[in-house]
Every structure is written in C-alpha cells, then in structure tokens.
Protein backbone atom coordinates (compact mmCIF):
# COMPACT_ATOMS: atom_id res chain seq x y z
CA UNK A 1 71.83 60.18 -66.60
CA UNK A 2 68.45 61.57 -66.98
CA UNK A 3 65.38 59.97 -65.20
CA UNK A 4 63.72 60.31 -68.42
CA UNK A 5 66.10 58.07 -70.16
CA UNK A 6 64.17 55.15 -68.11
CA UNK A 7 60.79 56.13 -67.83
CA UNK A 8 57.72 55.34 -70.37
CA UNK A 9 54.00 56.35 -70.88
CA UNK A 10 52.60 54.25 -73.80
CA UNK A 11 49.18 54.09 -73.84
CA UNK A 12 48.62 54.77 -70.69
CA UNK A 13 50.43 52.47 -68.96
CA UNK A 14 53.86 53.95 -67.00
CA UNK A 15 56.83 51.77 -65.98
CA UNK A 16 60.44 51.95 -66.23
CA UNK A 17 63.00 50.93 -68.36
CA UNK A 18 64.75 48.70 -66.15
CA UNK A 19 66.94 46.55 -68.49
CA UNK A 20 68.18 49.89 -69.78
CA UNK A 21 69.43 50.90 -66.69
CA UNK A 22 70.84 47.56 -65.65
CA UNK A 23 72.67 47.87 -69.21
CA UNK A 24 74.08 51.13 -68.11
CA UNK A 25 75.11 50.09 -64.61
CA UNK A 26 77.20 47.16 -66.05
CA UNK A 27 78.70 49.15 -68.87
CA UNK A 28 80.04 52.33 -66.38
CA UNK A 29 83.74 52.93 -65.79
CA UNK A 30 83.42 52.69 -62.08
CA UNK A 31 79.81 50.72 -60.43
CA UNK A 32 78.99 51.68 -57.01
CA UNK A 33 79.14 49.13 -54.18
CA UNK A 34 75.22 48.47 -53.33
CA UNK A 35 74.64 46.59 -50.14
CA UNK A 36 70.88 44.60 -49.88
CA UNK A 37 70.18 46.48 -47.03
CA UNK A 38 70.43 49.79 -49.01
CA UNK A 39 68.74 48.60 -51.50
CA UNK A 40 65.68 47.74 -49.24
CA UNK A 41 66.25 51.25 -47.48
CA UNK A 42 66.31 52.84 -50.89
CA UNK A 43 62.87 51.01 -51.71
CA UNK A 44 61.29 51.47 -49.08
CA UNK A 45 59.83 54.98 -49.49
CA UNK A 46 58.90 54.14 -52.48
CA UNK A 47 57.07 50.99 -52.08
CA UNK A 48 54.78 53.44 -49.33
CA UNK A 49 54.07 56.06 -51.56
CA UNK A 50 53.16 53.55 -54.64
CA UNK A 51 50.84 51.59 -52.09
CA UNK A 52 49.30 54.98 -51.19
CA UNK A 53 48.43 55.94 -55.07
CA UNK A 54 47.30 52.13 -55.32
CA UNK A 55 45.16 52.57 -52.34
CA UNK A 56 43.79 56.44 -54.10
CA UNK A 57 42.99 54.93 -57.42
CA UNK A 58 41.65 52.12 -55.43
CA UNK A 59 39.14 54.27 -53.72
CA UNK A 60 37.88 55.75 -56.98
CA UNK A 61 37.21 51.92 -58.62
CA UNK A 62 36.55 49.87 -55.91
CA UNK A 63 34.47 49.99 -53.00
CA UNK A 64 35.28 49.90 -49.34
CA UNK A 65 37.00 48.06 -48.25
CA UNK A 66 39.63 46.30 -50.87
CA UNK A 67 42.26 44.61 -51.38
CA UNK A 68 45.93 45.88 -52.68
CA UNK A 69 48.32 42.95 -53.53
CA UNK A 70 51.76 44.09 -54.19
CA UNK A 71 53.60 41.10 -56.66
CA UNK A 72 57.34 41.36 -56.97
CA UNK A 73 60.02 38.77 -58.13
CA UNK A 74 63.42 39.02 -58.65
CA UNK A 75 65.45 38.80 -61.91
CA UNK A 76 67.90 36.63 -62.44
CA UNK A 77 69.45 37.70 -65.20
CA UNK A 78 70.43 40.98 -63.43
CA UNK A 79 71.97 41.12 -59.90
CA UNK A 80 69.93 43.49 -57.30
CA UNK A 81 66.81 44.01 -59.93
CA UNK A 82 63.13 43.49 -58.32
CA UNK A 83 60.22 44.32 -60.39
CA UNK A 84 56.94 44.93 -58.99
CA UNK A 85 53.53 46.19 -59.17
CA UNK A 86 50.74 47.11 -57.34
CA UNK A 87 46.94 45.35 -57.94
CA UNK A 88 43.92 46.27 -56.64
CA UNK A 89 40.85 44.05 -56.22
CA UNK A 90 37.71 43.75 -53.92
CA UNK A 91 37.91 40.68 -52.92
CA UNK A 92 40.39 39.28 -50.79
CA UNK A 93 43.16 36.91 -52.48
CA UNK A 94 43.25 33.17 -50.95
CA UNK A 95 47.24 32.47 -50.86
CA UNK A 96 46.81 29.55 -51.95
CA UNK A 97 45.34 31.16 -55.17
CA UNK A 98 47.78 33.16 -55.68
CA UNK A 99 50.82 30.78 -55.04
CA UNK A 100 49.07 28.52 -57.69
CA UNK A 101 48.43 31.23 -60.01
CA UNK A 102 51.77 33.48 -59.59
CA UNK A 103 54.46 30.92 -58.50
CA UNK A 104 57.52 33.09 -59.31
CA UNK A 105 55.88 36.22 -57.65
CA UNK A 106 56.46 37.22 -53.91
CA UNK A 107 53.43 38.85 -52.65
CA UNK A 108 52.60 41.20 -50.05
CA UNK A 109 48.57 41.81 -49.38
CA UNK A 110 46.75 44.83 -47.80
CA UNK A 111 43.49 45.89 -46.64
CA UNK A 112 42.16 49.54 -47.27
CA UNK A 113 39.33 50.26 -45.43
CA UNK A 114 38.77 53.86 -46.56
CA UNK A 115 35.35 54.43 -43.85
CA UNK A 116 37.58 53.94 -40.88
CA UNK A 117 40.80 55.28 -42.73
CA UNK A 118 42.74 52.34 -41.97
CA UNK A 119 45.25 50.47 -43.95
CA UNK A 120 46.06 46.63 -42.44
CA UNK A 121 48.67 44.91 -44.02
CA UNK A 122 47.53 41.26 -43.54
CA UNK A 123 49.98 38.43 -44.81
CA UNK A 124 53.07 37.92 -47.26
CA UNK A 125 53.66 34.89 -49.13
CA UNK A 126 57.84 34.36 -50.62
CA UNK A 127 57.30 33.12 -54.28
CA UNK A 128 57.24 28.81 -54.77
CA UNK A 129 61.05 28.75 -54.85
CA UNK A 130 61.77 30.91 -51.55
CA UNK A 131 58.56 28.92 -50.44
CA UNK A 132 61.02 25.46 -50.84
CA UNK A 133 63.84 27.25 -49.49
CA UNK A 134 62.46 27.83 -46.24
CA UNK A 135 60.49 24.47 -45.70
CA UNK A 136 63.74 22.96 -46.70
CA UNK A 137 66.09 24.67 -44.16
CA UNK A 138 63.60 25.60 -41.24
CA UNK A 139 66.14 25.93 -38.64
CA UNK A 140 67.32 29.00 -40.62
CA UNK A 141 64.44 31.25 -40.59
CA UNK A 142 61.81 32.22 -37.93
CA UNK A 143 59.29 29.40 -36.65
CA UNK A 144 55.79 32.00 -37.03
CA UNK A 145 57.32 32.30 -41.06
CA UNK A 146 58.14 28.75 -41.62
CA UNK A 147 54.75 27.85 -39.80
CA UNK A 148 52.77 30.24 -41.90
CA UNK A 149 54.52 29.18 -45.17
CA UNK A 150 53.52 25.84 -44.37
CA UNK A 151 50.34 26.48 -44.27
CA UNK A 152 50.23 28.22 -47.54
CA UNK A 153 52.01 25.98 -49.52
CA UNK A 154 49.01 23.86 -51.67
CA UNK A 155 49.29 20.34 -50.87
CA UNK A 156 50.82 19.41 -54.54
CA UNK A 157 53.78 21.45 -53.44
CA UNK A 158 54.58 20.67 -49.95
C-alpha cells in the first residue's frame, strides 16, 4: 500500500485518510497483532516531531512565548484509531475551558518559550468520559492524576 493512498492536501489543509486505512486493515487476508504499547511506541516519534513543526509555525505567528495544545480522542467505531491535532495559541488554555469546550478530546498542553529555547510541557487533561472513569475508580490509577483530575473537572461535572 502506498502512503499516498492515505494522505490529502486540499486547500491547504493536510491530514490523512484514516477511515480508508482502517477499511483496508479490516478487509486484509491476514491483520497483524498490534499491542497498545506498540501503538504508543509507534506514535511516539511522531507526536515529537509534529509538536516541533507546531512549535516552528508557532514561532512565525505567534509571539514568545505560546501555547501548543495537542487534542486527541479516540474512535469508537474503529479499534486502535486516535486522531489528533496540534493548536497553537498565545494565551494559555484554562482546563476547565477546554474540558467545557472539547469534552470528548484528551488534551495535552505545552509552553514554547522560543527566547530561552525551552519547551515545558505543563498539564494533560483525559477527555469528560476518562475524566468519570478515573474519579469513579480512584483506587485504580495514581493519587497526583486522580487529584489533579479532580481539580479540573468543572463543578457541573464532578
């Protein structure tokens, strides 16, 4: 299969065709055997060199410092599939903003500061259903995550 086969450019905006490739995944003879941690392996070069052009354009736009906020969720109509993008902003995103705003979205948020060359990742916030999950079942997950997705949670939701 050709990379091309997935890939767009319309009018100037680039993404992949990813229900295209989940169709041809599910339609092979023989699928591979994926684990989750090979996924995130497999990701995670990726994920650095897309917050490194997001931090590049950022630096032409935006001044210094600002804000990257990388929004993923997962889709449930296809096993294994994350989507995600990268947006920059000056300002800094409250999380309580942004769980209000983007409920279904995970989101990761870093600071480029490109005077001192320094990029800070500051906080993640699970989308509102992992949010539930872990209030629900806090014996299950690590007390500085449950502690700082309590905090995050707005009021209305906790």
């Amino acid at each position: 299969m050709s990379e091309d086969k997935y890939t767009y450019n319309r009018f100037g905006s680039r993404g992949k065709r990813v229900g295209q490739a989940v169709y041809d995944i599910l339609n092979a003879t023989s699928r591979p055997q994926v684990t989750a941690e090979d996924i995130c392996e497999a990701r995670q070069e990726k994920y650095l060199k897309d917050l490194h052009e997001a931090a590049e354009l950022g630096k032409t736009h935006l001044q210094s410092p600002f804000y990257v906020v990388y929004m993923y969720n997962k889709e449930h109509w296809a096993a294994n599939v994350v989507r995600g993008r990268f947006v920059r902003r000056q300002t800094e995103p409250l999380r309580e903003t942004l769980i209000k705003d983007f409920p279904y979205f995970g989101k990761d948020v870093w600071k480029v500061d490109y005077d001192r060359c320094v990029v800070d990742f500051l906080w993640t916030q699970p989308s509102l259903e992992n949010t539930n999950q872990i209030l629900n079942h806090k014996s299950d997950y690590d007390e500085k995550l449950v502690n700082e997705t309590y905090t995050a949670v707005p009021k209305s939701h906790s």
